[in-house]
N, C-alpha and C. Protein backbone atom coordinates (compact mmCIF):
# COMPACT_ATOMS: atom_id res chain seq x y z
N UNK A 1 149.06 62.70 -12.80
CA UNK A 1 147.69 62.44 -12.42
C UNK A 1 146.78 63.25 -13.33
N UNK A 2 145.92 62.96 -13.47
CA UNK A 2 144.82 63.08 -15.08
C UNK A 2 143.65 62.66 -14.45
N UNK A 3 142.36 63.78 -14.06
CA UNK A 3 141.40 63.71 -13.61
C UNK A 3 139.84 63.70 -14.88
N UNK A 4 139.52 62.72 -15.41
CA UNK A 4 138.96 62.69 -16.83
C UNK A 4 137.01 62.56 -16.36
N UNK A 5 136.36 63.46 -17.35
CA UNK A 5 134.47 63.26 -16.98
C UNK A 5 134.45 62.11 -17.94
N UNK A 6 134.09 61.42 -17.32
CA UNK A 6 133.82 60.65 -18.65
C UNK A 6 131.84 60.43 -18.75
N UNK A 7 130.92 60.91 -17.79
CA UNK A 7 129.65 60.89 -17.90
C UNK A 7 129.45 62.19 -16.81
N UNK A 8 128.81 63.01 -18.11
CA UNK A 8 128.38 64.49 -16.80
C UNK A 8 126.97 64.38 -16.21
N UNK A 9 126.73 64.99 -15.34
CA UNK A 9 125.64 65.03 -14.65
C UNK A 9 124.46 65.17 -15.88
N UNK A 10 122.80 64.57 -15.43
CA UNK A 10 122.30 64.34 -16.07
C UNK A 10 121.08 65.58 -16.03
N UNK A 11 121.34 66.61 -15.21
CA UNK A 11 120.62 67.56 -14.60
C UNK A 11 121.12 68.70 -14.09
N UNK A 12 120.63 69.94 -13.93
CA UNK A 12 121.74 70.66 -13.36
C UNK A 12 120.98 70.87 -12.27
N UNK A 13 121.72 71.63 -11.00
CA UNK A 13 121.28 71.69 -9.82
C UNK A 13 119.81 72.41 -9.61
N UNK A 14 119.73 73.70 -10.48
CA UNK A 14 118.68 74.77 -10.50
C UNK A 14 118.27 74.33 -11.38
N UNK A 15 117.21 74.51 -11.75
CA UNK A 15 115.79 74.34 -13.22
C UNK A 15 116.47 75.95 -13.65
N UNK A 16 115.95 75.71 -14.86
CA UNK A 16 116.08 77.08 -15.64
C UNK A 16 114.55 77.85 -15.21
N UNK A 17 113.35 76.83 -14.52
CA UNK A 17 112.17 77.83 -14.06
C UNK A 17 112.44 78.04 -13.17
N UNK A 18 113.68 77.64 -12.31
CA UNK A 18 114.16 78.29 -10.86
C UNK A 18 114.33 79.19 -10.75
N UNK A 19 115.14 79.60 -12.11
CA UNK A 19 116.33 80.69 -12.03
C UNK A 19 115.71 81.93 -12.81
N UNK A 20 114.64 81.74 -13.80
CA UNK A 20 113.86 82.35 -13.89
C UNK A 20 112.83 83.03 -13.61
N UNK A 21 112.65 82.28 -12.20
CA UNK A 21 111.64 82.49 -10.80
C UNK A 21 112.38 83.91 -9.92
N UNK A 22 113.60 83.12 -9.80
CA UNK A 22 114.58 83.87 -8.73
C UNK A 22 114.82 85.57 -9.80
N UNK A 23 114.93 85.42 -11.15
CA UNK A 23 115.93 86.56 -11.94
C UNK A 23 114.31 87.62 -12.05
N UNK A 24 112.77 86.86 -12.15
CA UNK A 24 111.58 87.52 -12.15
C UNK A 24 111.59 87.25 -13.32
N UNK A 25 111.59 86.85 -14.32
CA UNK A 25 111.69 87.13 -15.94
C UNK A 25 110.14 86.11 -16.26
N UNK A 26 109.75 87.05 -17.01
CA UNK A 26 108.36 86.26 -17.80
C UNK A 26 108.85 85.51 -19.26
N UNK A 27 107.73 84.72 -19.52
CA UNK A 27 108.44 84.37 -21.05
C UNK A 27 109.35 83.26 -21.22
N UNK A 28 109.59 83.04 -22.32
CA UNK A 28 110.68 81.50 -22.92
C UNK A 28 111.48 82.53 -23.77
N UNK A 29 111.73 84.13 -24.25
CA UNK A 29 112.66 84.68 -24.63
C UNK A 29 113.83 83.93 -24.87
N UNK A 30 114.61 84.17 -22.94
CA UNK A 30 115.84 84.38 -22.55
C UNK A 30 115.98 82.68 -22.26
N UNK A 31 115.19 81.57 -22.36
CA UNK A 31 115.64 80.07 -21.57
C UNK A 31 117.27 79.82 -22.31
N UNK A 32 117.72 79.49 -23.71
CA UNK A 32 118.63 79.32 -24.11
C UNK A 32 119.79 80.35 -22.81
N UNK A 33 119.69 81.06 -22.95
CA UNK A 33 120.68 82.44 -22.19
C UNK A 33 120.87 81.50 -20.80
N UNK A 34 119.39 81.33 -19.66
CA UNK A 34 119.68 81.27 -18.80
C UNK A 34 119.77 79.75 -18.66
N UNK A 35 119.36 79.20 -19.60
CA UNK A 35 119.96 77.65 -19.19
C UNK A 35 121.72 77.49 -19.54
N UNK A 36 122.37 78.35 -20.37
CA UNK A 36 123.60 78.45 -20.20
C UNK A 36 124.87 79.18 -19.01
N UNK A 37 123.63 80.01 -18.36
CA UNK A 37 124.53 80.68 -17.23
C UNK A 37 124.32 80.01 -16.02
N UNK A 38 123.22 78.75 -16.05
CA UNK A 38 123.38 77.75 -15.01
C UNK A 38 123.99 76.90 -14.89
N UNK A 39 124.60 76.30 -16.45
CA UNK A 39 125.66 75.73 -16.66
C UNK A 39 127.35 76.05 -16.76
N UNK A 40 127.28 77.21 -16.94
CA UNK A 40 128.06 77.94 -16.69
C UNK A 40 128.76 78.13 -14.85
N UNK A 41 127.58 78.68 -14.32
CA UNK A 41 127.50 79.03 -12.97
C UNK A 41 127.92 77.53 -11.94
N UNK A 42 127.43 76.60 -12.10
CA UNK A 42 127.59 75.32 -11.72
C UNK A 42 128.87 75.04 -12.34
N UNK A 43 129.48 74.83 -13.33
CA UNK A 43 130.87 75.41 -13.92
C UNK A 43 131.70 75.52 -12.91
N UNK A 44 131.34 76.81 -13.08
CA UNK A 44 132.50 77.74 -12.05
C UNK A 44 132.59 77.37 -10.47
N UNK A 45 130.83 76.73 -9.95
CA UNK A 45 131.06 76.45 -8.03
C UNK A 45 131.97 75.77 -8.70
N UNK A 46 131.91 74.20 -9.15
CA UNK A 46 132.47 72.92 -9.32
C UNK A 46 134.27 73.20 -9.47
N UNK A 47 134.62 74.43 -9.96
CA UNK A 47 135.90 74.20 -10.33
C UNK A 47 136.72 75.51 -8.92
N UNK A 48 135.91 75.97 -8.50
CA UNK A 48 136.37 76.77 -7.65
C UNK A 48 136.29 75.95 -5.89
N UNK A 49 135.32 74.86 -5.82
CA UNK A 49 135.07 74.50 -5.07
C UNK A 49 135.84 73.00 -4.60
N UNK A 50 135.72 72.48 -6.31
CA UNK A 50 136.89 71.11 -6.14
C UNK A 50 135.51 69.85 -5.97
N UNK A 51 134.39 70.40 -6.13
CA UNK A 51 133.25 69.41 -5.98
C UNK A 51 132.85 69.31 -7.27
N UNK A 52 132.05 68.20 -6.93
CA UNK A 52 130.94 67.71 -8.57
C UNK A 52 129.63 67.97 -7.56
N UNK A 53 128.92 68.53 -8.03
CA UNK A 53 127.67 69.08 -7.33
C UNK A 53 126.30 68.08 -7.77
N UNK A 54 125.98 67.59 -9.07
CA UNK A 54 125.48 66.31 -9.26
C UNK A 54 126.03 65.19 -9.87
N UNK A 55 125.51 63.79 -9.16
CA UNK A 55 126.55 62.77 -9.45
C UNK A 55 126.82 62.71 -11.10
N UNK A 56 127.86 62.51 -11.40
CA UNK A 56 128.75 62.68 -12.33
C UNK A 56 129.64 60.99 -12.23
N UNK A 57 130.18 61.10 -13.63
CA UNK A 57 131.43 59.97 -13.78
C UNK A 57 132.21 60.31 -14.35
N UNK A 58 133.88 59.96 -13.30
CA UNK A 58 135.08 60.58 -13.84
C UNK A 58 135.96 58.92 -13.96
N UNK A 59 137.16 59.40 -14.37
CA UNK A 59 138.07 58.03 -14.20
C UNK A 59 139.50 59.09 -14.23
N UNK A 60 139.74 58.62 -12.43
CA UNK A 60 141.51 59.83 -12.03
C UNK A 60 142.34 58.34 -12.77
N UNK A 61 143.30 58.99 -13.57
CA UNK A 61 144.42 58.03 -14.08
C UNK A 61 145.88 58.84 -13.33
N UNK A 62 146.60 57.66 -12.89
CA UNK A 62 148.32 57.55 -11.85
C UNK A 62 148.51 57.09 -12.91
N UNK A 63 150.09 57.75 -13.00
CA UNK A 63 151.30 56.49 -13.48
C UNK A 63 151.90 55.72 -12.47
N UNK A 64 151.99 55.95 -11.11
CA UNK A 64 152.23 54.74 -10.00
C UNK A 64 151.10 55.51 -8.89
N UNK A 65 151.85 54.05 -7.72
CA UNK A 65 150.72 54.00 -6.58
C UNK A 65 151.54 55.06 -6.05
N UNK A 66 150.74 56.05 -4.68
CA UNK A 66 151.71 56.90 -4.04
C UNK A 66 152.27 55.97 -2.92
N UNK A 67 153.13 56.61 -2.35
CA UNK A 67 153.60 56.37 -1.23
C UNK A 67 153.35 55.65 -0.20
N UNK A 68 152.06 56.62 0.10
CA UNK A 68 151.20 56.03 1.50
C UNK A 68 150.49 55.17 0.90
N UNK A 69 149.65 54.17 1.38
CA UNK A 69 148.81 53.43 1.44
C UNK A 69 147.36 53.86 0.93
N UNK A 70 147.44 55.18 0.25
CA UNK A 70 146.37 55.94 -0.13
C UNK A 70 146.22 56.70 -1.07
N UNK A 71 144.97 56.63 -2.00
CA UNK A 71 144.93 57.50 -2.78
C UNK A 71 144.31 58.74 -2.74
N UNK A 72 144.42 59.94 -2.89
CA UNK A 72 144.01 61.04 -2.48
C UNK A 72 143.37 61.45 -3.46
N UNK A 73 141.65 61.58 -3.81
CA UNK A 73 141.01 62.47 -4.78
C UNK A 73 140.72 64.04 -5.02
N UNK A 74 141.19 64.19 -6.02
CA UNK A 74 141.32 65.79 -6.14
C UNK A 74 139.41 66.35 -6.59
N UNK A 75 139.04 66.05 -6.36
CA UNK A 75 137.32 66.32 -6.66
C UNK A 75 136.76 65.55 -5.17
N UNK A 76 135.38 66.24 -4.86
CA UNK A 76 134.94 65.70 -3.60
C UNK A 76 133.70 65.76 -4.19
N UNK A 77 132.45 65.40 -3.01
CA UNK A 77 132.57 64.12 -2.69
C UNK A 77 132.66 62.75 -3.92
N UNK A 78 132.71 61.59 -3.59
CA UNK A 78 133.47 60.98 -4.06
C UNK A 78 131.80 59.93 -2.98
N UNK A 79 131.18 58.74 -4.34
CA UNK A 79 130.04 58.69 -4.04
C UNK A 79 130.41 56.98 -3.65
N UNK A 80 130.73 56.48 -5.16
CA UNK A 80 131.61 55.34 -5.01
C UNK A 80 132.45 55.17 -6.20
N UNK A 81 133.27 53.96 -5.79
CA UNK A 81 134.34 53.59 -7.17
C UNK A 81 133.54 52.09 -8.15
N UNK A 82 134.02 52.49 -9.28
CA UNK A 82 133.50 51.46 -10.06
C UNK A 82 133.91 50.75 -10.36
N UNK A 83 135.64 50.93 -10.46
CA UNK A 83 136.58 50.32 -10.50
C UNK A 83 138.14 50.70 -10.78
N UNK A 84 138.76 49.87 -10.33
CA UNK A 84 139.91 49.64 -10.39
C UNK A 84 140.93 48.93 -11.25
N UNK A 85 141.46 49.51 -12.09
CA UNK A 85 141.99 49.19 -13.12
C UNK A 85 143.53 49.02 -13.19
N UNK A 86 144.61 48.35 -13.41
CA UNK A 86 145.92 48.33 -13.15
C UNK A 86 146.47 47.69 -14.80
N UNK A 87 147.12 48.37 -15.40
CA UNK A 87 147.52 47.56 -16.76
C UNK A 87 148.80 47.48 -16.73
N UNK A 88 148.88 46.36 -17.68
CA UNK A 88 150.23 45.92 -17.78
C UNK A 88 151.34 46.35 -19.22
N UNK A 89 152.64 45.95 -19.03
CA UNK A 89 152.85 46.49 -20.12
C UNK A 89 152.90 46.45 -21.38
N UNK A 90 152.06 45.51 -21.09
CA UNK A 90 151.01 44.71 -22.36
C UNK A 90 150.09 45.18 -22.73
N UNK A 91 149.40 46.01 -22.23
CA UNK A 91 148.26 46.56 -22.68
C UNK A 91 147.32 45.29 -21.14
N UNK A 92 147.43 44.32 -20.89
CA UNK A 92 146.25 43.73 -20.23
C UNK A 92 146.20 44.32 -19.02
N UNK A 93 144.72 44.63 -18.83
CA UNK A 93 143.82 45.38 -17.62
C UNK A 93 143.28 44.47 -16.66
N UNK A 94 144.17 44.69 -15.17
CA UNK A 94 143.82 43.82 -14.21
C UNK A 94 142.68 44.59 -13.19
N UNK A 95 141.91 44.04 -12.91
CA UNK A 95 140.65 44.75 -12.23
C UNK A 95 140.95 44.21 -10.83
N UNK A 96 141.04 45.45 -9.81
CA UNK A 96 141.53 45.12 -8.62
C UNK A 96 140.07 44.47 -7.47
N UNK A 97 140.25 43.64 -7.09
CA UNK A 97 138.92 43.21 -6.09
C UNK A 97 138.57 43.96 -5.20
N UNK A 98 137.41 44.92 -4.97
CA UNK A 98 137.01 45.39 -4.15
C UNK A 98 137.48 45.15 -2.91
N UNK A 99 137.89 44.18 -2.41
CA UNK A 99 138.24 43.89 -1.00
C UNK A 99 139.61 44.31 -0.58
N UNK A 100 140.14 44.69 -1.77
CA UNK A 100 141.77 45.10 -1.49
C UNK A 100 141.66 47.05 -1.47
N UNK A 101 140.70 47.64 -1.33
CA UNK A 101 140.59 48.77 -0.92
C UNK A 101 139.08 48.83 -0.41
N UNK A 102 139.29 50.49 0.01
CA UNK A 102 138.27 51.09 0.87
C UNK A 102 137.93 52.56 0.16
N UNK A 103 136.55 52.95 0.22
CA UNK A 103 136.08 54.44 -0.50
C UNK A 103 136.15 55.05 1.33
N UNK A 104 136.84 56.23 1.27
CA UNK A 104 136.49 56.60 2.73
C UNK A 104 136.24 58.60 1.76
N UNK A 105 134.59 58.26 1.59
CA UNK A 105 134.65 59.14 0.85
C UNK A 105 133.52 60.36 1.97
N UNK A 106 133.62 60.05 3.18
CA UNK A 106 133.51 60.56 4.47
C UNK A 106 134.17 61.89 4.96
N UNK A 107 135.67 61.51 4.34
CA UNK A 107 136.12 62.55 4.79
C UNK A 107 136.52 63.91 3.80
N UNK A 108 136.88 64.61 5.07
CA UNK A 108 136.97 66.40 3.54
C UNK A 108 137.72 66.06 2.39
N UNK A 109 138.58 65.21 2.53
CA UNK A 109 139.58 64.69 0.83
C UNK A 109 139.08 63.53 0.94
N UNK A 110 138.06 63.24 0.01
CA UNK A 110 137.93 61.96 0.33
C UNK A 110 139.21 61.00 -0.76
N UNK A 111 139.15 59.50 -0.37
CA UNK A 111 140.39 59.02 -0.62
C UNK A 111 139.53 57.23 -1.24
N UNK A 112 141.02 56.57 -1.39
CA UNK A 112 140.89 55.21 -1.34
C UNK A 112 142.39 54.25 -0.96
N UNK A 113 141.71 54.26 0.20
CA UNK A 113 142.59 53.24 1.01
C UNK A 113 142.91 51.91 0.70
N UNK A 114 144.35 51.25 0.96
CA UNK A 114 144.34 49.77 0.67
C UNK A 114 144.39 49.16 1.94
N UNK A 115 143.34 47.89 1.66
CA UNK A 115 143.26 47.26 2.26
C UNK A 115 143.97 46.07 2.53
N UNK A 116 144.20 45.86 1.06
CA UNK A 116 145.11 44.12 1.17
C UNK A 116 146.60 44.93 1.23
N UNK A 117 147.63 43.78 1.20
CA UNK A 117 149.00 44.29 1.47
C UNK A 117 149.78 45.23 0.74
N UNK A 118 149.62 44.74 -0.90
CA UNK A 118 150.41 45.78 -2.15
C UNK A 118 149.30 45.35 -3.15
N UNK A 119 149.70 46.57 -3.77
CA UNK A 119 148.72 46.95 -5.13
C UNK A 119 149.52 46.86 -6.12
N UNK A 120 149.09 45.71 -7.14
CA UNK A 120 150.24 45.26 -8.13
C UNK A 120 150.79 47.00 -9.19
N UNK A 121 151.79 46.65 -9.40
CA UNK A 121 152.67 47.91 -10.34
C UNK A 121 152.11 47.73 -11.63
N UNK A 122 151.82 48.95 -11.88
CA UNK A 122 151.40 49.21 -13.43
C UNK A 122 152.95 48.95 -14.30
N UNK A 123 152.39 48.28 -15.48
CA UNK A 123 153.68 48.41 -16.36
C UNK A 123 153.91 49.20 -17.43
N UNK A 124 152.45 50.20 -17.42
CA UNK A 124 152.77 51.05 -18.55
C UNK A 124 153.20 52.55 -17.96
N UNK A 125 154.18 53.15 -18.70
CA UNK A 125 154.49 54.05 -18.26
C UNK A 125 153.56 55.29 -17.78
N UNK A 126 152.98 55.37 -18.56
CA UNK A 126 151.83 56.55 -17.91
C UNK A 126 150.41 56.22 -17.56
N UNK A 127 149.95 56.77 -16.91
CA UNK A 127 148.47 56.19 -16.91
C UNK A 127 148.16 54.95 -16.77
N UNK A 128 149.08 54.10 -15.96
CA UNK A 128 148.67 52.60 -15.59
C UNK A 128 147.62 52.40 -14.60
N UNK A 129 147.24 52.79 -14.07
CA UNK A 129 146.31 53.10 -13.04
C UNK A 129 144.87 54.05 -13.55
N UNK A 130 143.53 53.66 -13.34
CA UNK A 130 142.65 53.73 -13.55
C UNK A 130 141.62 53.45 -12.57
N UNK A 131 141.27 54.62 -12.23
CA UNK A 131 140.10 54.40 -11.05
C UNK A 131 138.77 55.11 -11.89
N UNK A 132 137.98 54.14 -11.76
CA UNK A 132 136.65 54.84 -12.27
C UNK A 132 135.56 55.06 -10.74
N UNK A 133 135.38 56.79 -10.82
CA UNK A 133 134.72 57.12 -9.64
C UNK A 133 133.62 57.81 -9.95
N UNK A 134 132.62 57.94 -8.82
CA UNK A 134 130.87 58.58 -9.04
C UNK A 134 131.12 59.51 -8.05
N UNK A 135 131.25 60.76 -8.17
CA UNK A 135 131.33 61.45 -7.45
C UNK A 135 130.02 63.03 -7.80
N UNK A 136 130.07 63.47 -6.37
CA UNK A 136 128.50 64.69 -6.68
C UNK A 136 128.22 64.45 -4.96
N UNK A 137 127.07 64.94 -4.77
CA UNK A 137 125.95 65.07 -3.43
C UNK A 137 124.67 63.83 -4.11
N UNK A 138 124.79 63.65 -5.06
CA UNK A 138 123.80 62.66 -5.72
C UNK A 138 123.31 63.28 -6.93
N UNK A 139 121.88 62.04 -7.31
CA UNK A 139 121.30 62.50 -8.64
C UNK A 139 120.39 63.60 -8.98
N UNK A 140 119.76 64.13 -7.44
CA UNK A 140 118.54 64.83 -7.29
C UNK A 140 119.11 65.96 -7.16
N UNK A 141 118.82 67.34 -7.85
CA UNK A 141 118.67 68.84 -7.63
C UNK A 141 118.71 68.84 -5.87
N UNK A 142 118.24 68.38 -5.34
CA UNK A 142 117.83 68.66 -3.93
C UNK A 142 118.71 67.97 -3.69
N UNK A 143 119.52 66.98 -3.49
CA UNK A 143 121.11 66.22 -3.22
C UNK A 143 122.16 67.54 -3.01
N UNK A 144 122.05 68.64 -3.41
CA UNK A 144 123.18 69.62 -3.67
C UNK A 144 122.42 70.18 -2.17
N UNK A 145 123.59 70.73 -1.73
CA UNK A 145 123.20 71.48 -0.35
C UNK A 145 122.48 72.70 -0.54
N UNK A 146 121.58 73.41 -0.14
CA UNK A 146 120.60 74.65 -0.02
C UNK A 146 121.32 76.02 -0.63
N UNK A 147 122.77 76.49 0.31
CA UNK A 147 123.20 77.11 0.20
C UNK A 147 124.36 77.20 -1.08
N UNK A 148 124.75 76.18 -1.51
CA UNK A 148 125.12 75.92 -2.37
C UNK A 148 123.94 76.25 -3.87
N UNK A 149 123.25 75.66 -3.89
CA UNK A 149 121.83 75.93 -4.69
C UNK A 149 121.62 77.59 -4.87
N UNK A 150 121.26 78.27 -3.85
CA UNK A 150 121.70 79.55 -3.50
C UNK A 150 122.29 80.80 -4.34
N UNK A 151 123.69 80.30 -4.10
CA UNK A 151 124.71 80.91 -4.78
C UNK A 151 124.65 80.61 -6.29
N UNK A 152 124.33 79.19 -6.30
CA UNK A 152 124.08 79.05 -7.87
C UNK A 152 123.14 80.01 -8.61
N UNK A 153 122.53 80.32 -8.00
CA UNK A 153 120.95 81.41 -8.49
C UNK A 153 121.66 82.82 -8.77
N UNK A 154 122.29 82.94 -7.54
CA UNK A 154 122.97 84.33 -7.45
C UNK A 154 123.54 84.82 -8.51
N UNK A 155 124.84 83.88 -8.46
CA UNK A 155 125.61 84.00 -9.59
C UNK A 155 125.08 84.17 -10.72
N UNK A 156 124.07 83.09 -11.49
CA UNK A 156 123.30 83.46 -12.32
C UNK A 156 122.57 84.74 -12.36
N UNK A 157 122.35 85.90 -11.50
CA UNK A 157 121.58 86.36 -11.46
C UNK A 157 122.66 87.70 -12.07
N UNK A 158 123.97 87.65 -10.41
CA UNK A 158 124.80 88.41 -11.51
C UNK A 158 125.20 88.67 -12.52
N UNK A 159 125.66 87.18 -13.50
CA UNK A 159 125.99 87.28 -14.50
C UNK A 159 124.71 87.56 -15.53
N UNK A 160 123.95 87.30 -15.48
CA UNK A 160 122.30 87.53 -16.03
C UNK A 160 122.51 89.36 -15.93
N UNK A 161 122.89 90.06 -15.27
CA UNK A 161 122.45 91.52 -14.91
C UNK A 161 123.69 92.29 -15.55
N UNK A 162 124.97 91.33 -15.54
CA UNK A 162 126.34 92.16 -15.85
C UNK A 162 126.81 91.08 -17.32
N UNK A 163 126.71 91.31 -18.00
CA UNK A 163 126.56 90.33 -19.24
C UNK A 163 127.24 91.60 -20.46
N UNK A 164 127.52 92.42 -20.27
CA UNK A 164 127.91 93.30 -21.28
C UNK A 164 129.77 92.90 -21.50
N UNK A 165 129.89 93.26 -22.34
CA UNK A 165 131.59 92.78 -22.56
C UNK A 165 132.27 93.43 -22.59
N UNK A 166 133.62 92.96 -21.71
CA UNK A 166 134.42 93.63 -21.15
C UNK A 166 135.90 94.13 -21.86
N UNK A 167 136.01 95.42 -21.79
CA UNK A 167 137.07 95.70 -22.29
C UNK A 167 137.88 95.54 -21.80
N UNK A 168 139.61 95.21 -22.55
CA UNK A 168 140.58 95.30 -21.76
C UNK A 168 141.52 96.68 -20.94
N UNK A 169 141.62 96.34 -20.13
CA UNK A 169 141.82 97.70 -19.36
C UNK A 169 140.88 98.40 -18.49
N UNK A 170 139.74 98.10 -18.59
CA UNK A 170 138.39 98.47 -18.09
C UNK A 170 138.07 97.79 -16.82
N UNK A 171 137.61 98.50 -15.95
CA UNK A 171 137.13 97.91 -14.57
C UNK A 171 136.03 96.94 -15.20
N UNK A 172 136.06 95.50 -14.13
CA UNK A 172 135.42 94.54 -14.80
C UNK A 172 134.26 94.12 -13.28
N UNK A 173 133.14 93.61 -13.28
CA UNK A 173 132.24 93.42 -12.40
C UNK A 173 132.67 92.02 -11.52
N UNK A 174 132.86 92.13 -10.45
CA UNK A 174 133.82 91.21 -9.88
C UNK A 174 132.41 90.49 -9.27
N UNK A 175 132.59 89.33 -8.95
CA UNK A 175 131.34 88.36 -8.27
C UNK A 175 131.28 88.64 -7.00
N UNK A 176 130.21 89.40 -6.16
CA UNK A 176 129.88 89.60 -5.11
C UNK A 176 129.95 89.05 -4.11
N UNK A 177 130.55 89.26 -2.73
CA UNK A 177 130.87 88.90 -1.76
C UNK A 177 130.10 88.05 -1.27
N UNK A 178 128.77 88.12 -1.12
CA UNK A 178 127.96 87.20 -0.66
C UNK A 178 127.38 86.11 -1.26
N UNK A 179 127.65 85.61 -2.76
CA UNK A 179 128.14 84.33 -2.78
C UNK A 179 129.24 83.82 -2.49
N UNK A 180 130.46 84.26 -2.34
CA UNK A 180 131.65 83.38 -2.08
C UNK A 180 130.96 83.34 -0.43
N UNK A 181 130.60 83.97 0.30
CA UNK A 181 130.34 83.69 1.62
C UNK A 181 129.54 82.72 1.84
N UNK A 182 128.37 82.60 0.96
CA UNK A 182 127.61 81.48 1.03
C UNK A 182 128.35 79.94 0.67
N UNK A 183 129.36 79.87 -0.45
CA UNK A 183 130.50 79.13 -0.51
C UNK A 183 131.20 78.96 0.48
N UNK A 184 131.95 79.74 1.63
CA UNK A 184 133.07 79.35 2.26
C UNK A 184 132.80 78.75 3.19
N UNK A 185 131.52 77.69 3.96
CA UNK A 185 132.08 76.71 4.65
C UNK A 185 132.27 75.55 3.71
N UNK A 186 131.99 75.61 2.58
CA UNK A 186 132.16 74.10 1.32
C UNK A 186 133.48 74.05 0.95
N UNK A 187 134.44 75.30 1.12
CA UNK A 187 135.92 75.26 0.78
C UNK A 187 136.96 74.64 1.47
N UNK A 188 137.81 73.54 1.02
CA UNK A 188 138.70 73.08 1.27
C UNK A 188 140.15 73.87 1.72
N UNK A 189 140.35 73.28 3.09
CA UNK A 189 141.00 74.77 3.56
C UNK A 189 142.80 73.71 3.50
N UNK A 190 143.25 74.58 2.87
CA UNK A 190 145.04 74.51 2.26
C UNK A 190 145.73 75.33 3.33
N UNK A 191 146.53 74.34 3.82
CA UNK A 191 147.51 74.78 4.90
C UNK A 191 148.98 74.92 4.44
């Protein structure tokens, strides 16, 4: 399984005059700096969190269907699918009809269910399977949840304040408790 961006968000969650609001800083100095530690910072929720925070376009590639009747997405939320792709071992790309699955992108993993009976077999060995998905909270800065937004600032703010480079062996500035707290009801909890 091969989780691919193929279109990144077109915005980031915070403005760089957000974060420049929040850090106090006067001036267009530092924008390069802090428009990179928002990208950065959004970065890091997104990969620690397992979310796309603005809508985004990925395409998850299977070499087969699983088991169950379901596909399980490793990124949340999950906005809609664009499509469904099944190739053969020919190279020809069969586009599956919407009506033979379901986005149940509702729930904490969100997924895609089949609806019709079987989902034809890919014939190429790897990567026969192609789902193109929109996944994020949406297009708008304000689509991302508050607290989420939040932490994004934070972080920036830390890394904005602790930015000196780190030696090896050297105590290193660890990210403060109270963003991951502001994070942990968004975390996907592994049993």
């Amino acid at each position: 399984m091969a989780l691919v961006l193929t279109s990144g968000p077109t915005l980031e969650p915070v403005t760089v005059a957000e974060a420049k609001a929040h850090l106090r800083l006067d001036g267009n100095a530092e924008d390069a700096l802090v428009a990179s530690l928002i990208l950065t910072s959004r970065l890091h929720i997104e990969a620690a969190l397992g979310f796309a925070l603005i809508s985004q376009s990925w395409t998850l590639f299977l070499d087969a269907w699983p088991d169950a009747a379901l596909v399980v997405f490793p990124i949340r939320p999950v906005l809609s699918i664009g499509s469904v792709r099944v190739i053969s071992a020919e190279g020809v790309q069969t586009v599956l009809p919407p009506s033979d699955y379901l986005l149940d992108g509702a729930s904490l993993t969100p997924r895609l269910v089949r609806t019709g009976s079987t989902w034809p077999v890919p014939g190429k060995a790897a990567n026969g399977i192609e789902i193109a998905l929109t996944a994020g909270f949406g297009p708008a800065a304000t689509d991302v949840p508050a607290p989420i937004r939040h932490a994004l600032m934070m972080l920036v703010t830390h890394w904005y304040e602790h930015r000196d480079p780190i030696e090896i062996g050297a105590s290193s500035s660890n990210i403060p408790k109270t963003i991951s707290d502001l994070l942990m009801p968004y975390r996907a909890v592994r049993l």
